[in-house]
N, C-alpha and C. Protein backbone atom coordinates (compact mmCIF):
# COMPACT_ATOMS: atom_id res chain seq x y z
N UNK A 1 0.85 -1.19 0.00
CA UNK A 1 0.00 0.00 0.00
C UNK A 1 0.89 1.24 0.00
N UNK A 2 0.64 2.30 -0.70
CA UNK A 2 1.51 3.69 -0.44
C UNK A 2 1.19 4.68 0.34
N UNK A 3 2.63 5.18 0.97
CA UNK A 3 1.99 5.86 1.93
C UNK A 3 1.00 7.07 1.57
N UNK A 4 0.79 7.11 0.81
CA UNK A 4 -0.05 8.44 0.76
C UNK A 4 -1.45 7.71 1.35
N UNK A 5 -1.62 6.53 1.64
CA UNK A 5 -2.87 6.01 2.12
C UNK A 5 -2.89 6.14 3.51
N UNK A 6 -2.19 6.08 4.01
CA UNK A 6 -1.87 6.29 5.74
C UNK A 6 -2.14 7.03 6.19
N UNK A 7 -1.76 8.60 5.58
CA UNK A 7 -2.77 9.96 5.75
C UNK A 7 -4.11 10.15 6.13
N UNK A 8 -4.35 10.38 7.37
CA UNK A 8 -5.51 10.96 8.16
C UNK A 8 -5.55 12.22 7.99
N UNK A 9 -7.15 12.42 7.49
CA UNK A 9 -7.47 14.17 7.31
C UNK A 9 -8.90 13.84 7.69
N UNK A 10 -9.10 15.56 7.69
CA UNK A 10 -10.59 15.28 8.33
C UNK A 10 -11.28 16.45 7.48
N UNK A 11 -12.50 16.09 7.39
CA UNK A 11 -13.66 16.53 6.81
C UNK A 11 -13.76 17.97 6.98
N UNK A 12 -14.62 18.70 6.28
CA UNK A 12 -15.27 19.80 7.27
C UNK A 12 -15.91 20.09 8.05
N UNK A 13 -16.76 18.91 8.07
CA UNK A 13 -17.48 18.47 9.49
C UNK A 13 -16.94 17.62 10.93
N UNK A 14 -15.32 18.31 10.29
CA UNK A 14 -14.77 17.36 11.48
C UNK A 14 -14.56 16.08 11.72
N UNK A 15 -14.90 15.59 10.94
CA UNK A 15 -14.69 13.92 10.62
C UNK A 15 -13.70 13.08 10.34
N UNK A 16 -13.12 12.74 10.87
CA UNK A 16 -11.37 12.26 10.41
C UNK A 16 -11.50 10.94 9.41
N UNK A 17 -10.75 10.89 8.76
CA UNK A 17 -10.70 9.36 7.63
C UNK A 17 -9.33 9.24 7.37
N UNK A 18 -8.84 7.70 6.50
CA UNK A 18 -8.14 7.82 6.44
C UNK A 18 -8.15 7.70 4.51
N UNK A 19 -7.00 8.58 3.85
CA UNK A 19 -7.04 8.15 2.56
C UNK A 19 -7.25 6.99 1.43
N UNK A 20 -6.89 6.12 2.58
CA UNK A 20 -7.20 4.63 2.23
C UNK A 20 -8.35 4.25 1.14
N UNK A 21 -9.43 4.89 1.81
CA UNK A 21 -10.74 5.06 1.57
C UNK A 21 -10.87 5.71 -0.07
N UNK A 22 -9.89 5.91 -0.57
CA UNK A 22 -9.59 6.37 -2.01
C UNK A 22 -8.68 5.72 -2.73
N UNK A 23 -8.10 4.73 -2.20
CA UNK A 23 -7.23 3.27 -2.73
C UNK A 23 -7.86 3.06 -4.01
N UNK A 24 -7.06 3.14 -5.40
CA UNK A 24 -7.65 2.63 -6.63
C UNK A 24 -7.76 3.84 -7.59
N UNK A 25 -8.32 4.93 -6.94
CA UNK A 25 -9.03 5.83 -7.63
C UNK A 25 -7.68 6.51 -8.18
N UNK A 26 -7.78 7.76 -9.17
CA UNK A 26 -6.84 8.80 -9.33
C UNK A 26 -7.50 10.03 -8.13
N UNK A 27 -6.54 10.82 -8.21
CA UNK A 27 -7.05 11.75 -7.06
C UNK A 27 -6.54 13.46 -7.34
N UNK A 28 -6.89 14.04 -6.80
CA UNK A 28 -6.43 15.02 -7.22
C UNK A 28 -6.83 15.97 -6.12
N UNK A 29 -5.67 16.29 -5.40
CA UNK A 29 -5.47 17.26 -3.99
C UNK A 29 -5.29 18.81 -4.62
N UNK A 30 -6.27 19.39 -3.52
CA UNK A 30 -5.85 20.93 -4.11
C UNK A 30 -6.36 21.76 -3.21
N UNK A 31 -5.06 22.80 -3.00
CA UNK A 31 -5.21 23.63 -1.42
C UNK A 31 -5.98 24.78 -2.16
N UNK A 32 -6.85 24.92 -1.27
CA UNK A 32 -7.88 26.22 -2.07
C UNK A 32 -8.41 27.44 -0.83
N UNK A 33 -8.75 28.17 -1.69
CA UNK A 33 -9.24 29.50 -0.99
C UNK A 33 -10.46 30.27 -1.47
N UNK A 34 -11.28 30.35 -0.76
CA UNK A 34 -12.80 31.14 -1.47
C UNK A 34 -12.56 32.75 -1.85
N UNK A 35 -11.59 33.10 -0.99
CA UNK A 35 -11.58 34.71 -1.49
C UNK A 35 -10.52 35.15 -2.41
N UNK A 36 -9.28 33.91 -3.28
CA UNK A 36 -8.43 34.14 -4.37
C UNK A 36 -9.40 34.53 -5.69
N UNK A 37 -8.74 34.91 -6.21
CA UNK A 37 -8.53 35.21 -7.70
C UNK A 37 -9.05 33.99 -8.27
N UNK A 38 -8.18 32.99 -8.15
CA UNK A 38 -8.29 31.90 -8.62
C UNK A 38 -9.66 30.87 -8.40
N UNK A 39 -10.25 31.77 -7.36
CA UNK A 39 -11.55 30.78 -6.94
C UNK A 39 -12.34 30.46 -8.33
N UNK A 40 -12.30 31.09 -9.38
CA UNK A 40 -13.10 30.53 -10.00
C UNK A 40 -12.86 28.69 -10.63
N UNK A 41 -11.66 28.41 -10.68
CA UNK A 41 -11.42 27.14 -10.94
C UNK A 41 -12.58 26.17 -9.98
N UNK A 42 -12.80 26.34 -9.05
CA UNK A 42 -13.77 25.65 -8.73
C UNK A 42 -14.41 25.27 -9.36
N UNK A 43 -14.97 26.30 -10.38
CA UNK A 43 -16.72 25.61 -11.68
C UNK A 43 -15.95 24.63 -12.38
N UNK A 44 -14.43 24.71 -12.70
CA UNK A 44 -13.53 23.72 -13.39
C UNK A 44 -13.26 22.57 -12.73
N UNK A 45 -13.07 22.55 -11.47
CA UNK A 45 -12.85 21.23 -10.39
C UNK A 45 -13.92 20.57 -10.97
N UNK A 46 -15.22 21.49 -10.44
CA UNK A 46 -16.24 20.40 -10.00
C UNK A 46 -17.24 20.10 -11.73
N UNK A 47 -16.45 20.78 -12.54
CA UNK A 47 -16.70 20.17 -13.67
C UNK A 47 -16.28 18.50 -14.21
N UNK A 48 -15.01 18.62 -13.89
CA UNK A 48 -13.94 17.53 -13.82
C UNK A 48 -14.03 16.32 -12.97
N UNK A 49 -14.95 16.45 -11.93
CA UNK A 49 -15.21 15.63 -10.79
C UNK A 49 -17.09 15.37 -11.47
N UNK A 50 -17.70 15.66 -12.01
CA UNK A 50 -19.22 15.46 -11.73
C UNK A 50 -18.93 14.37 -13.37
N UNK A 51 -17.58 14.96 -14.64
CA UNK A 51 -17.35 14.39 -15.62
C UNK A 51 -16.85 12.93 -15.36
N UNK A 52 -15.81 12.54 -14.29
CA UNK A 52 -15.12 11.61 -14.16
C UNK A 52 -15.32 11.05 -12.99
N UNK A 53 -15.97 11.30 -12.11
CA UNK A 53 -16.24 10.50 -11.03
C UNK A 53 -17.06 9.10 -10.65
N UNK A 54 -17.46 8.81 -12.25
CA UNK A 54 -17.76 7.39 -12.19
C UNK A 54 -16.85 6.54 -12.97
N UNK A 55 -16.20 7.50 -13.41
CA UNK A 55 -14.42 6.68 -13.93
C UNK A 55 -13.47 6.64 -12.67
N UNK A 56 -13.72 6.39 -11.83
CA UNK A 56 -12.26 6.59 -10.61
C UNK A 56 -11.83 8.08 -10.34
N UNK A 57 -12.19 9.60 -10.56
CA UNK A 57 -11.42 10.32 -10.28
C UNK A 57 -12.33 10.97 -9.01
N UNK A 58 -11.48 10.92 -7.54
CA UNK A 58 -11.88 12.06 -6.59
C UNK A 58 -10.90 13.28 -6.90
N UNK A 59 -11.36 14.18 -6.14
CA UNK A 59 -11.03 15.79 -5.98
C UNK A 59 -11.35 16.16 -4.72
N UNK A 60 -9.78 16.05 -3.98
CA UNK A 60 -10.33 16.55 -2.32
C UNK A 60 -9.66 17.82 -2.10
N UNK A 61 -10.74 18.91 -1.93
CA UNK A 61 -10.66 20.60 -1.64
C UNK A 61 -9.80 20.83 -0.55
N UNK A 62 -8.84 21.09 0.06
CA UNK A 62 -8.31 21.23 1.40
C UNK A 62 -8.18 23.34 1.44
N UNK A 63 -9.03 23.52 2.45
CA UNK A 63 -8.56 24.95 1.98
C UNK A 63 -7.69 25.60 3.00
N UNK A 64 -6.89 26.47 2.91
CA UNK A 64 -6.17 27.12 3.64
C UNK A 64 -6.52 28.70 3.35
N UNK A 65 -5.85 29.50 4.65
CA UNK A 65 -5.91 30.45 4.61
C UNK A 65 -4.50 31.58 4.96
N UNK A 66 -3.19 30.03 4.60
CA UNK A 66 -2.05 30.65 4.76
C UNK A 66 -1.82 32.01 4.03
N UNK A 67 -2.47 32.51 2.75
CA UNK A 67 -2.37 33.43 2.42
C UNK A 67 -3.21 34.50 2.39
N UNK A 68 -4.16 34.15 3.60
CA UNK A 68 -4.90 35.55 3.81
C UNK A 68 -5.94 35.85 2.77
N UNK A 69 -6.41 34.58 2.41
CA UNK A 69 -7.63 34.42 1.06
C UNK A 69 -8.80 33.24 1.33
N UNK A 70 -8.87 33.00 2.95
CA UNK A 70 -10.12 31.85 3.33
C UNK A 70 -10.57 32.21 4.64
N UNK A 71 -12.22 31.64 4.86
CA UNK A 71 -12.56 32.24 5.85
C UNK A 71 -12.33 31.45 6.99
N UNK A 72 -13.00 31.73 8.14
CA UNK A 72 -12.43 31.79 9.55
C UNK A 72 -12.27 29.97 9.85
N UNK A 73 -13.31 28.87 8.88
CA UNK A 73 -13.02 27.58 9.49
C UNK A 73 -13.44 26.92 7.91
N UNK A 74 -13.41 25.64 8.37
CA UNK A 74 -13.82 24.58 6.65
C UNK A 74 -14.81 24.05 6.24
N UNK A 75 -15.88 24.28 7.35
CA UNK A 75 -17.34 24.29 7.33
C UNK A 75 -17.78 25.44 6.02
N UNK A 76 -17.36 26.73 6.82
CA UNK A 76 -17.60 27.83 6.40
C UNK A 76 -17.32 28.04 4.65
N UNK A 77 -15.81 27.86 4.68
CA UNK A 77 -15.24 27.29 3.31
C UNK A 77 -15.97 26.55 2.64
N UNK A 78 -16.42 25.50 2.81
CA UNK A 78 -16.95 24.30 2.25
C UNK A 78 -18.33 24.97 1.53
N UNK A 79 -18.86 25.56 2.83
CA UNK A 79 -20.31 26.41 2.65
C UNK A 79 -20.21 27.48 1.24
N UNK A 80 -19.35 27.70 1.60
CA UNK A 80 -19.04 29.46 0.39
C UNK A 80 -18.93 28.58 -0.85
N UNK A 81 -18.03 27.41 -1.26
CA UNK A 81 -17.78 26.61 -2.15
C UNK A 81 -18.71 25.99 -2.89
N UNK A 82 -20.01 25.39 -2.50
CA UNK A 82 -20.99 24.71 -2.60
C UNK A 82 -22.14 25.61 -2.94
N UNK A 83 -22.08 26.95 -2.54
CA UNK A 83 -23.27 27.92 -2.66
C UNK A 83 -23.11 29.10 -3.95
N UNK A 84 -21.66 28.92 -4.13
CA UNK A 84 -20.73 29.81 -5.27
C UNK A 84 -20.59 29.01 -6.19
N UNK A 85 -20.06 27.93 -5.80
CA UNK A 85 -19.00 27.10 -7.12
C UNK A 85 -20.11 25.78 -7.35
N UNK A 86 -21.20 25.69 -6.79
CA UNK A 86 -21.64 23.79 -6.42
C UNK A 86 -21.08 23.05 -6.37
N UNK A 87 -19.99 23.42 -5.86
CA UNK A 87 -19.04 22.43 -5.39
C UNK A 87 -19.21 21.16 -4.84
N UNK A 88 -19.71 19.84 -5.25
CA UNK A 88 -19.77 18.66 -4.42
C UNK A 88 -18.61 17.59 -4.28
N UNK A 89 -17.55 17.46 -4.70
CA UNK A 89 -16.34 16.62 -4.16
C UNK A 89 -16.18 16.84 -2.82
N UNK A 90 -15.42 16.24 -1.59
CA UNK A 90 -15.12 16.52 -0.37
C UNK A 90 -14.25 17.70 -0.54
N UNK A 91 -14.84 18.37 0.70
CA UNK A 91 -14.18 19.82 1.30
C UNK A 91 -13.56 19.13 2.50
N UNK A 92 -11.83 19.46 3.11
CA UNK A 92 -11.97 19.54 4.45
C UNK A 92 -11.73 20.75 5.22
N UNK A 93 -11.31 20.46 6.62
CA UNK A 93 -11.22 21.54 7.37
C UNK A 93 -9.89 22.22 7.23
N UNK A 94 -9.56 23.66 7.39
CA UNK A 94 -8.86 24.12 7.22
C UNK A 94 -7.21 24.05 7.70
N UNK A 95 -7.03 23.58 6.18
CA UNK A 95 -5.24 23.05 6.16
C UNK A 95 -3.94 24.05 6.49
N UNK A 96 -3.31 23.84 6.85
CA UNK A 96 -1.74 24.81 6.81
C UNK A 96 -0.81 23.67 5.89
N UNK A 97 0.13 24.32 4.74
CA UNK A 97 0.36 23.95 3.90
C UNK A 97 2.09 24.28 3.25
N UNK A 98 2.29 25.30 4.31
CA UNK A 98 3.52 25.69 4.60
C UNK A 98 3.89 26.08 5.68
N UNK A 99 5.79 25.75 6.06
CA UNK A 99 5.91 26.33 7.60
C UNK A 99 6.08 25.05 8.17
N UNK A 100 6.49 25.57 9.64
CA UNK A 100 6.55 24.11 10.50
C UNK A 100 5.15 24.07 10.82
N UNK A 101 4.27 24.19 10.70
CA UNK A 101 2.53 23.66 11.16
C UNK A 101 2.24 23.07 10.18
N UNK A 102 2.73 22.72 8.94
CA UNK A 102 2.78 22.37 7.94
C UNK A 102 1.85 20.65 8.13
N UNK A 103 0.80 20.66 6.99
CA UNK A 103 -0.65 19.07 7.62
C UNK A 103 0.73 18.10 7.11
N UNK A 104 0.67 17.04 7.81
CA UNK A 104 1.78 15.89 7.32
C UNK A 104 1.70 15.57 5.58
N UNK A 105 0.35 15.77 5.31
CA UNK A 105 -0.08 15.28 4.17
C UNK A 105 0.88 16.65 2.94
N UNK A 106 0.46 17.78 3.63
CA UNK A 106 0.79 18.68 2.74
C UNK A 106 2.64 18.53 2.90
N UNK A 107 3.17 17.67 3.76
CA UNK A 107 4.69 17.82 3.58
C UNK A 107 5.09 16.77 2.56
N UNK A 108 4.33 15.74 2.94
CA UNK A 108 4.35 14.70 1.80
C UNK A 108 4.09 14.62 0.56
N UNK A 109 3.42 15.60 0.08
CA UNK A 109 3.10 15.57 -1.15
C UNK A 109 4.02 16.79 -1.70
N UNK A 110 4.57 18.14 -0.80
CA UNK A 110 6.04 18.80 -1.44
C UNK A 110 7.22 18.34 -1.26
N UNK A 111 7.12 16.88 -0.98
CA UNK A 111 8.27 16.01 -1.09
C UNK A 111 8.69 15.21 -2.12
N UNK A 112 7.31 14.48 -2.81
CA UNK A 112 7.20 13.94 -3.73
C UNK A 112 7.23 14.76 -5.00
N UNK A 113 6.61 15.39 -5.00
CA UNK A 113 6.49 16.71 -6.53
C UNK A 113 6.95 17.69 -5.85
N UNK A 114 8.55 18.16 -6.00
CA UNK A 114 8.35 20.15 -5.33
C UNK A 114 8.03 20.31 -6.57
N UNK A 115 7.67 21.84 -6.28
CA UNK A 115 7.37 22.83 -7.83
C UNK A 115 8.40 23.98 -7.95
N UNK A 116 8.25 25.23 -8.00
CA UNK A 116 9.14 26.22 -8.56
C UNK A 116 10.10 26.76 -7.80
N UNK A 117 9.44 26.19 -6.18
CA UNK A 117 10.05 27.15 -5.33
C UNK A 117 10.50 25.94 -3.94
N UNK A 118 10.74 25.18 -5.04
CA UNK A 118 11.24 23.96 -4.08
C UNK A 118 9.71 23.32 -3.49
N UNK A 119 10.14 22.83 -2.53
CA UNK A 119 9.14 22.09 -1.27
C UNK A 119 7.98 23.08 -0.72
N UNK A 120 8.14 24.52 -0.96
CA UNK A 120 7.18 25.07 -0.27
C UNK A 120 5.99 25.56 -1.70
N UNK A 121 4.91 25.71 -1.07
CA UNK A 121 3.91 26.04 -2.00
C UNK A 121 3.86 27.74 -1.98
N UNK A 122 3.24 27.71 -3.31
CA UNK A 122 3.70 29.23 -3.91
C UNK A 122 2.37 29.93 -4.12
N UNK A 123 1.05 29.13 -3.91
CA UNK A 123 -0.01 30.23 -3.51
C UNK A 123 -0.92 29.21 -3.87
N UNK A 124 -2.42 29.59 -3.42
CA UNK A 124 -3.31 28.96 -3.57
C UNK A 124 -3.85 28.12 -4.66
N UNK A 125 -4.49 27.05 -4.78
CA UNK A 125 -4.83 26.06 -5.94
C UNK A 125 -3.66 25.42 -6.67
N UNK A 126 -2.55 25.31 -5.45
CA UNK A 126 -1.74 24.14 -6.23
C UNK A 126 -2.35 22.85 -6.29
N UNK A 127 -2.20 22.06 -7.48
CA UNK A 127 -3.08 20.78 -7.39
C UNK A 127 -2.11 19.68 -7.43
N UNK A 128 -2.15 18.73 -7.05
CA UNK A 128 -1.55 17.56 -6.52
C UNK A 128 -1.65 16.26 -7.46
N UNK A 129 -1.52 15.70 -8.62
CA UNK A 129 -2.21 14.51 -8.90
C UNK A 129 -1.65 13.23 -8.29
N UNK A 130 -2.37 12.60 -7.94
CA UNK A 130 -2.13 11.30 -7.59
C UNK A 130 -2.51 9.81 -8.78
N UNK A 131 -1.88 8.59 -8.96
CA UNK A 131 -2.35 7.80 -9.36
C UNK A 131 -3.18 6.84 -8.81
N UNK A 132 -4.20 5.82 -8.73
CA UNK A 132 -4.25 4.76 -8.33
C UNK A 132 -3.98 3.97 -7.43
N UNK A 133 -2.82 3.97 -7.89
CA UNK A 133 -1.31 2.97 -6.93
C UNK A 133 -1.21 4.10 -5.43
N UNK A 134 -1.78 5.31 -5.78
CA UNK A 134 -1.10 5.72 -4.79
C UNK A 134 0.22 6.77 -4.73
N UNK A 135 0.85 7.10 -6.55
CA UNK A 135 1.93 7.91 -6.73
C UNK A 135 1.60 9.12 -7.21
N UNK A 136 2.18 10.17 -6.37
CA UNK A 136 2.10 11.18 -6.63
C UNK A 136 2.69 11.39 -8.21
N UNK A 137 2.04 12.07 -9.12
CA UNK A 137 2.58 12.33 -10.42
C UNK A 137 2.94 13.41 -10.54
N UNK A 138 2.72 14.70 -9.77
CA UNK A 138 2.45 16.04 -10.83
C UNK A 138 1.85 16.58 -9.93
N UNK A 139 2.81 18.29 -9.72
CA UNK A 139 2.39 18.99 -8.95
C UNK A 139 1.57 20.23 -10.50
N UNK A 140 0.26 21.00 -10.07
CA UNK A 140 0.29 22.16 -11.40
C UNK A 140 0.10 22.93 -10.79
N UNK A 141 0.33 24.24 -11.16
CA UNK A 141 1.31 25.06 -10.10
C UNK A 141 -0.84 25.89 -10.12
N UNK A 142 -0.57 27.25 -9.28
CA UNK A 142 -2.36 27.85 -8.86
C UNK A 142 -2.50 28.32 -10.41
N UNK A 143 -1.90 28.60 -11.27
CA UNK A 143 -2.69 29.14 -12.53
C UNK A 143 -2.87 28.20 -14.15
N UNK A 144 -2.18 26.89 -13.36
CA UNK A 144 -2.76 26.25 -14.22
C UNK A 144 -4.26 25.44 -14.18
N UNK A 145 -4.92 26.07 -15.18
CA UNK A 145 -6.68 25.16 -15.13
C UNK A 145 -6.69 23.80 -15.18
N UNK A 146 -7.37 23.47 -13.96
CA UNK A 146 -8.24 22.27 -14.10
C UNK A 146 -8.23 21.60 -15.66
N UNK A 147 -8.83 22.37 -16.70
CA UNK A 147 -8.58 21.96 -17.41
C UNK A 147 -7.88 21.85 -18.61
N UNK A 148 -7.11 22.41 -18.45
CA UNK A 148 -5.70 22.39 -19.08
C UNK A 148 -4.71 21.14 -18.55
N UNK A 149 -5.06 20.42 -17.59
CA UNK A 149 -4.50 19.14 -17.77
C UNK A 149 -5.44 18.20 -17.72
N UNK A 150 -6.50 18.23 -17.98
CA UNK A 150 -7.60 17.22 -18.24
C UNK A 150 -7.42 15.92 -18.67
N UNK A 151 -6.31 15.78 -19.63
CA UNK A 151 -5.89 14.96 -20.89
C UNK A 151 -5.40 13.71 -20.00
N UNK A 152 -4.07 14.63 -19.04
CA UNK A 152 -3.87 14.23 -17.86
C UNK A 152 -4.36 13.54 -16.94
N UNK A 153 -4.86 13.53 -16.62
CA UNK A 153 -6.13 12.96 -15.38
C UNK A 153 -6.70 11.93 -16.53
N UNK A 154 -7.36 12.22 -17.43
CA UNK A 154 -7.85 11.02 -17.92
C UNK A 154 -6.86 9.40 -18.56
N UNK A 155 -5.38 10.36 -18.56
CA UNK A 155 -4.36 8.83 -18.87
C UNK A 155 -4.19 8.32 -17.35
N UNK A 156 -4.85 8.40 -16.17
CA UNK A 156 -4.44 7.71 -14.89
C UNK A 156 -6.06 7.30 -14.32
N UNK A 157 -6.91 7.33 -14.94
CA UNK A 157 -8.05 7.25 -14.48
C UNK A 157 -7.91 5.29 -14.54
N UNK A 158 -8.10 4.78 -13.16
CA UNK A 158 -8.58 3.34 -13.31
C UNK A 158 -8.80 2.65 -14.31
């Protein structure tokens, strides 16, 4: 099993799981923020997730507010996401993503893919892909679209 399955995160409702629970699938992690620029990729996420989600692909929202662009918890987030974007893939609660508070998950995955600026993340809606197996493939940095690697995601889909 890879470790990226070992990873415990929790919901926005507070709910802890473990990744496991996504064993098989492709996946696709992405630290987000309701008050960026970039929020609009959301209508693109959850385009990409409502298209492929009976082919194997999840999309788990983790939002942060390391950069001073999310609100006060991941409920709240989740809420703004779903009422703006209809966002339905899992939202969780609010991640730290750089720094020593840094979620284990988010160190693990700028270990496996750094991007431009090494190991640390360089602003909101970096996306993460994962395979199947469990391997991180491919970090795309916040301004690349959802679907602009589409092509992508569909050569790792189950």
């Amino acid at each position: 099993m890879s470790e990226i399955y070992n990873f415990e995160v929790i919901r926005e409702d507070g709910q802890s799981y473990k990744l496991s629970e996504y064993e098989g699938k492709a996946i696709l992690i992405v630290n987000t923020a309701t008050k960026c620029g970039l929020a609009p990729q959301f209508a693109e996420l959850e385009e990409l997730y409502e298209k492929y989600q009976e082919k194997g692909l999840v999309i788990l929202g983790f939002p942060s507010n390391q950069f001073k662009q999310e609100l006060s918890d991941g409920e709240k987030a989740a809420e703004a996401c779903r009422t703006t974007y209809g966002v339905s893939f899992p939202m969780h609660e609010l991640t730290v993503v750089n720094g020593k508070d840094t979620a284990p998950l988010f160190k693990y995955l700028k270990e496996e893919a750094p991007g431009e600026l090494g190991k640390s993340i360089k602003w909101n809606f970096t996306k993460f892909l994962v395979d199947p197996a469990g391997k991180v493939l491919r970090r795309f940095a916040p301004k690349s679209t959802p679907k602009s690697f589409e092509e992508e995601i569909i050569n790792v889909l189950p």
